[in-house]
C-alpha atoms as a PDB file:
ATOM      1  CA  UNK A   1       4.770  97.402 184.504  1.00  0.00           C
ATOM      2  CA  UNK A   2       2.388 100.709 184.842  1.00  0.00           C
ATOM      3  CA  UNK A   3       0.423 100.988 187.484  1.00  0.00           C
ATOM      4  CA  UNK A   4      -2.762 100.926 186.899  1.00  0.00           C
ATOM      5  CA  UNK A   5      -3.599 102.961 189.730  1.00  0.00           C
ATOM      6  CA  UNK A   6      -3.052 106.762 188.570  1.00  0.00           C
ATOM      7  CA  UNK A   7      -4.453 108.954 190.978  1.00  0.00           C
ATOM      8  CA  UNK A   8      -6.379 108.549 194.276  1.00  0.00           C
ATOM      9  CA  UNK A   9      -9.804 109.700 193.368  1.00  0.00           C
ATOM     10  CA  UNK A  10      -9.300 106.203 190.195  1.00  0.00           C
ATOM     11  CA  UNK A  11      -8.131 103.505 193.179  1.00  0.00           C
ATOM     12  CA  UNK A  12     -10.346 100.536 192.888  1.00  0.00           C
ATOM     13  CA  UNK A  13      -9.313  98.163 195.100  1.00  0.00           C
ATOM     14  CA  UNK A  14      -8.813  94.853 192.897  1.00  0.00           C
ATOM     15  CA  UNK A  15     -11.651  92.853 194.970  1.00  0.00           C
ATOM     16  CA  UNK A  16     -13.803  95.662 193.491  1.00  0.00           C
ATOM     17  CA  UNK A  17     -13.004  95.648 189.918  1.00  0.00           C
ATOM     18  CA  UNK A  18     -14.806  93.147 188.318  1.00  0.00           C
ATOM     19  CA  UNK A  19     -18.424  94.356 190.406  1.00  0.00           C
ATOM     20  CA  UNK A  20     -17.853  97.694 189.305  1.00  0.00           C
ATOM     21  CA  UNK A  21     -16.724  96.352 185.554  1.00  0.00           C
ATOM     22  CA  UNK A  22     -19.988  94.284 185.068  1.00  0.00           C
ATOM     23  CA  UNK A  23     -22.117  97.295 186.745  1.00  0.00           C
ATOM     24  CA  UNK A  24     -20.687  99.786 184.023  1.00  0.00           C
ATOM     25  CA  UNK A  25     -20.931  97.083 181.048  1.00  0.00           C
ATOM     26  CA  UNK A  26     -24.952  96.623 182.577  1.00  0.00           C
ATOM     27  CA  UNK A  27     -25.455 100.447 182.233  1.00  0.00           C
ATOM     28  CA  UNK A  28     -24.185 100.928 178.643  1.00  0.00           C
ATOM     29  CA  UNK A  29     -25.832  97.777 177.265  1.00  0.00           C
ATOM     30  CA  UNK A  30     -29.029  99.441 179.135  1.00  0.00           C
ATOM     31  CA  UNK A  31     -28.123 102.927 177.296  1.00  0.00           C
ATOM     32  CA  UNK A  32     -27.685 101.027 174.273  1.00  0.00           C
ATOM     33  CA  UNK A  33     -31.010  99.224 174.385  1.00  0.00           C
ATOM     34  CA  UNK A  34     -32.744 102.490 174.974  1.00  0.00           C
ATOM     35  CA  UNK A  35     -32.066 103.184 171.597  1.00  0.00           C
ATOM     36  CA  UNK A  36     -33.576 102.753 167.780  1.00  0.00           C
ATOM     37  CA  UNK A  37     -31.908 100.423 165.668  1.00  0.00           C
ATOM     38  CA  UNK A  38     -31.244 103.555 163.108  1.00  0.00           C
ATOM     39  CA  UNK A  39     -29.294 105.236 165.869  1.00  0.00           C
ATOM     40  CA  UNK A  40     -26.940 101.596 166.827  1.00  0.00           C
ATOM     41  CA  UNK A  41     -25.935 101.330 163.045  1.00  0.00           C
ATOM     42  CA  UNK A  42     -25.002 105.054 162.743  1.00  0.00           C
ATOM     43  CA  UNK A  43     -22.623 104.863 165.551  1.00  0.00           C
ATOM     44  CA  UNK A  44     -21.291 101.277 164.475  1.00  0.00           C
ATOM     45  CA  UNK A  45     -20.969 103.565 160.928  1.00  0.00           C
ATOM     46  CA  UNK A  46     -19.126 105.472 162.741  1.00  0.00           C
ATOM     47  CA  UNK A  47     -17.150 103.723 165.269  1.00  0.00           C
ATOM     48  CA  UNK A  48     -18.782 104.332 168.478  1.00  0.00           C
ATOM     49  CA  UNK A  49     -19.250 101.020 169.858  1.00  0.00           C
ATOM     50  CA  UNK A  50     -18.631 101.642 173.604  1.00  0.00           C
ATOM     51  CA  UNK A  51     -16.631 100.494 176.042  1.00  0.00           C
ATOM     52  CA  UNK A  52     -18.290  97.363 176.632  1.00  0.00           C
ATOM     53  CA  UNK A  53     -19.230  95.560 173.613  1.00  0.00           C
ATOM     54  CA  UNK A  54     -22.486  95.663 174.455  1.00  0.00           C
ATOM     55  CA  UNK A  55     -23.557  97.547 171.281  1.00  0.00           C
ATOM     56  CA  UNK A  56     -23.767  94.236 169.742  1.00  0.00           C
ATOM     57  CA  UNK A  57     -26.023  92.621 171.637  1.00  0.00           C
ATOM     58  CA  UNK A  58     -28.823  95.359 171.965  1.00  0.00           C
ATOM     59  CA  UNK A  59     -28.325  94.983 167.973  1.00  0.00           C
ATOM     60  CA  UNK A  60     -29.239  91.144 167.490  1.00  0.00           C
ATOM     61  CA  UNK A  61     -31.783  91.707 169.259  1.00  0.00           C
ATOM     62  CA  UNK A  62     -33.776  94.049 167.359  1.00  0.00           C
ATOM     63  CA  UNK A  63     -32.682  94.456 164.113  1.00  0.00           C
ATOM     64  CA  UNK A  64     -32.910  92.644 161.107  1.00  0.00           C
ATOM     65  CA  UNK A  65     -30.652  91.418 157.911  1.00  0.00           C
ATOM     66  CA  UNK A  66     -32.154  94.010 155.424  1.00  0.00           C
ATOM     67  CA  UNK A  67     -31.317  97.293 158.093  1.00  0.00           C
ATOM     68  CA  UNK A  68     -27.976  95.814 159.545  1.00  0.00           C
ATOM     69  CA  UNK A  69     -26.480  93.578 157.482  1.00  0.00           C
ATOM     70  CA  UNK A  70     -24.302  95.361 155.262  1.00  0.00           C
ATOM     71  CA  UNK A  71     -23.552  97.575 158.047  1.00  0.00           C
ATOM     72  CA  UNK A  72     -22.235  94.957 159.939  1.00  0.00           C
ATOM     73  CA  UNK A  73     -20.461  93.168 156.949  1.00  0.00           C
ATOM     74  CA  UNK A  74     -18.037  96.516 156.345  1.00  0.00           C
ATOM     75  CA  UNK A  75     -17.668  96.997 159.498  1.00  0.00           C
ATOM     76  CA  UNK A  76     -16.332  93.304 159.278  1.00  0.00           C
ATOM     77  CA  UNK A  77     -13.467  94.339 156.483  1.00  0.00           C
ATOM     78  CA  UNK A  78     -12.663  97.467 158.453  1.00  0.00           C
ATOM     79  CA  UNK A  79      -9.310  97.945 160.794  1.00  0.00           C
ATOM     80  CA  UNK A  80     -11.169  97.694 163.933  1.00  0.00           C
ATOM     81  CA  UNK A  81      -9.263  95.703 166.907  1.00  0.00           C
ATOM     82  CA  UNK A  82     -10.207  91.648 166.389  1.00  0.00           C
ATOM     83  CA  UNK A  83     -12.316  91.984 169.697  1.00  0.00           C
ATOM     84  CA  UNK A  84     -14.662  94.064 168.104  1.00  0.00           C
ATOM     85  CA  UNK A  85     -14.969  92.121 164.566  1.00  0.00           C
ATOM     86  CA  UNK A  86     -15.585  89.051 166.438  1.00  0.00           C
ATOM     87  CA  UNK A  87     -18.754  90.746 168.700  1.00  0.00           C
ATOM     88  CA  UNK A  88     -19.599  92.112 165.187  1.00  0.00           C
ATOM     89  CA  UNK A  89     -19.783  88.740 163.806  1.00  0.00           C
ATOM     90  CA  UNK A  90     -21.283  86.684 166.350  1.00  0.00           C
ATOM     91  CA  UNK A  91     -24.341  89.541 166.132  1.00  0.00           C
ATOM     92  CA  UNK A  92     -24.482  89.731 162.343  1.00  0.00           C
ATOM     93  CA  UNK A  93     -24.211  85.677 162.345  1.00  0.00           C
ATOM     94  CA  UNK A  94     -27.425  85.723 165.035  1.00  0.00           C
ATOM     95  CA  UNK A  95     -29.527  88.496 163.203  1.00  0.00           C
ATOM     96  CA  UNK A  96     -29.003  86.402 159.996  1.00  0.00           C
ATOM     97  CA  UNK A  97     -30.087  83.649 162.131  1.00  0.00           C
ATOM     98  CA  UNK A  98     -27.126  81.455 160.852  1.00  0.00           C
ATOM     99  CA  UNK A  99     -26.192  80.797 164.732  1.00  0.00           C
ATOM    100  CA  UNK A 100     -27.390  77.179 164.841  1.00  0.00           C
ATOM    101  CA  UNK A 101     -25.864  76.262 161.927  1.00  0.00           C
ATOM    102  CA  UNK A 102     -22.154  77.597 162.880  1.00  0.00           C
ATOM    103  CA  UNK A 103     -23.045  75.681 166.432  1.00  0.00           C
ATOM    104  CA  UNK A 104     -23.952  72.666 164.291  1.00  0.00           C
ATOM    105  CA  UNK A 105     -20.422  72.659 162.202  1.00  0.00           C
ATOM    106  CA  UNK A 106     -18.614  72.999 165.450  1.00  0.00           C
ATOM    107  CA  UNK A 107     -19.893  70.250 167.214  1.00  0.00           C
ATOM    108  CA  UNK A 108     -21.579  68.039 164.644  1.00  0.00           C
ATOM    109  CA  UNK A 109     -24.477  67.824 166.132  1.00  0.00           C
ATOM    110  CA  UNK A 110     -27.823  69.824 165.257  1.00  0.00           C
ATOM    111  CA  UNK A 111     -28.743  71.983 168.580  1.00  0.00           C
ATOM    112  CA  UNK A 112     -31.736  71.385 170.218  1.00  0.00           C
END
């Protein structure tokens, strides 16, 4: 097994690394919020999507199905690692506003 620990300025100690993990996920989805909607679907477009996964999020929020949609949809099809198609479609599936109803075929039972 590598170890993960490759030189001394990197050492986190291990009680450290999830603090410092969420503190660098909170700055980038603050970074990404920052910015237009036009600016989040030209790096999606292009496959800058962060470290994080936070890009999705700070796009459900703001955008709608007419700007992001189709975006999001080839972005779906693409190669990209399954971690990132599934943030993709949990944000495409809540800017379509089709969240409730995937909740309600899960469960069977309308959310409230």
């Amino acid at each position: 097994m590598e170890d993960v620990r490759r030189s001394s300025a990197t050492l986190i100690p291990m009680s450290d690394w999830k603090t410092r993990y969420e503190s660098a996920a909170d700055d980038e989805a603050g970074a990404f919020a920052r910015l237009p909607v036009a600016r989040l679907l030209d790096d999606i477009r292009r496959r800058r999507t962060g470290g994080y996964s936070t890009i999705w999020g700070a796009l459900a929020e703001r955008a709608t199905p007419e700007e992001a949609g189709w975006v999001l949809y080839e972005y779906l099809l693409s190669d990209q690692p399954y971690l990132e198609r599934y943030h993709c479609a949990s944000a495409l599936l809540r800017i379509s506003r089709m969240l409730p109803a995937v909740v309600f075929c899960r469960s069977g039972a309308w959310p409230r």
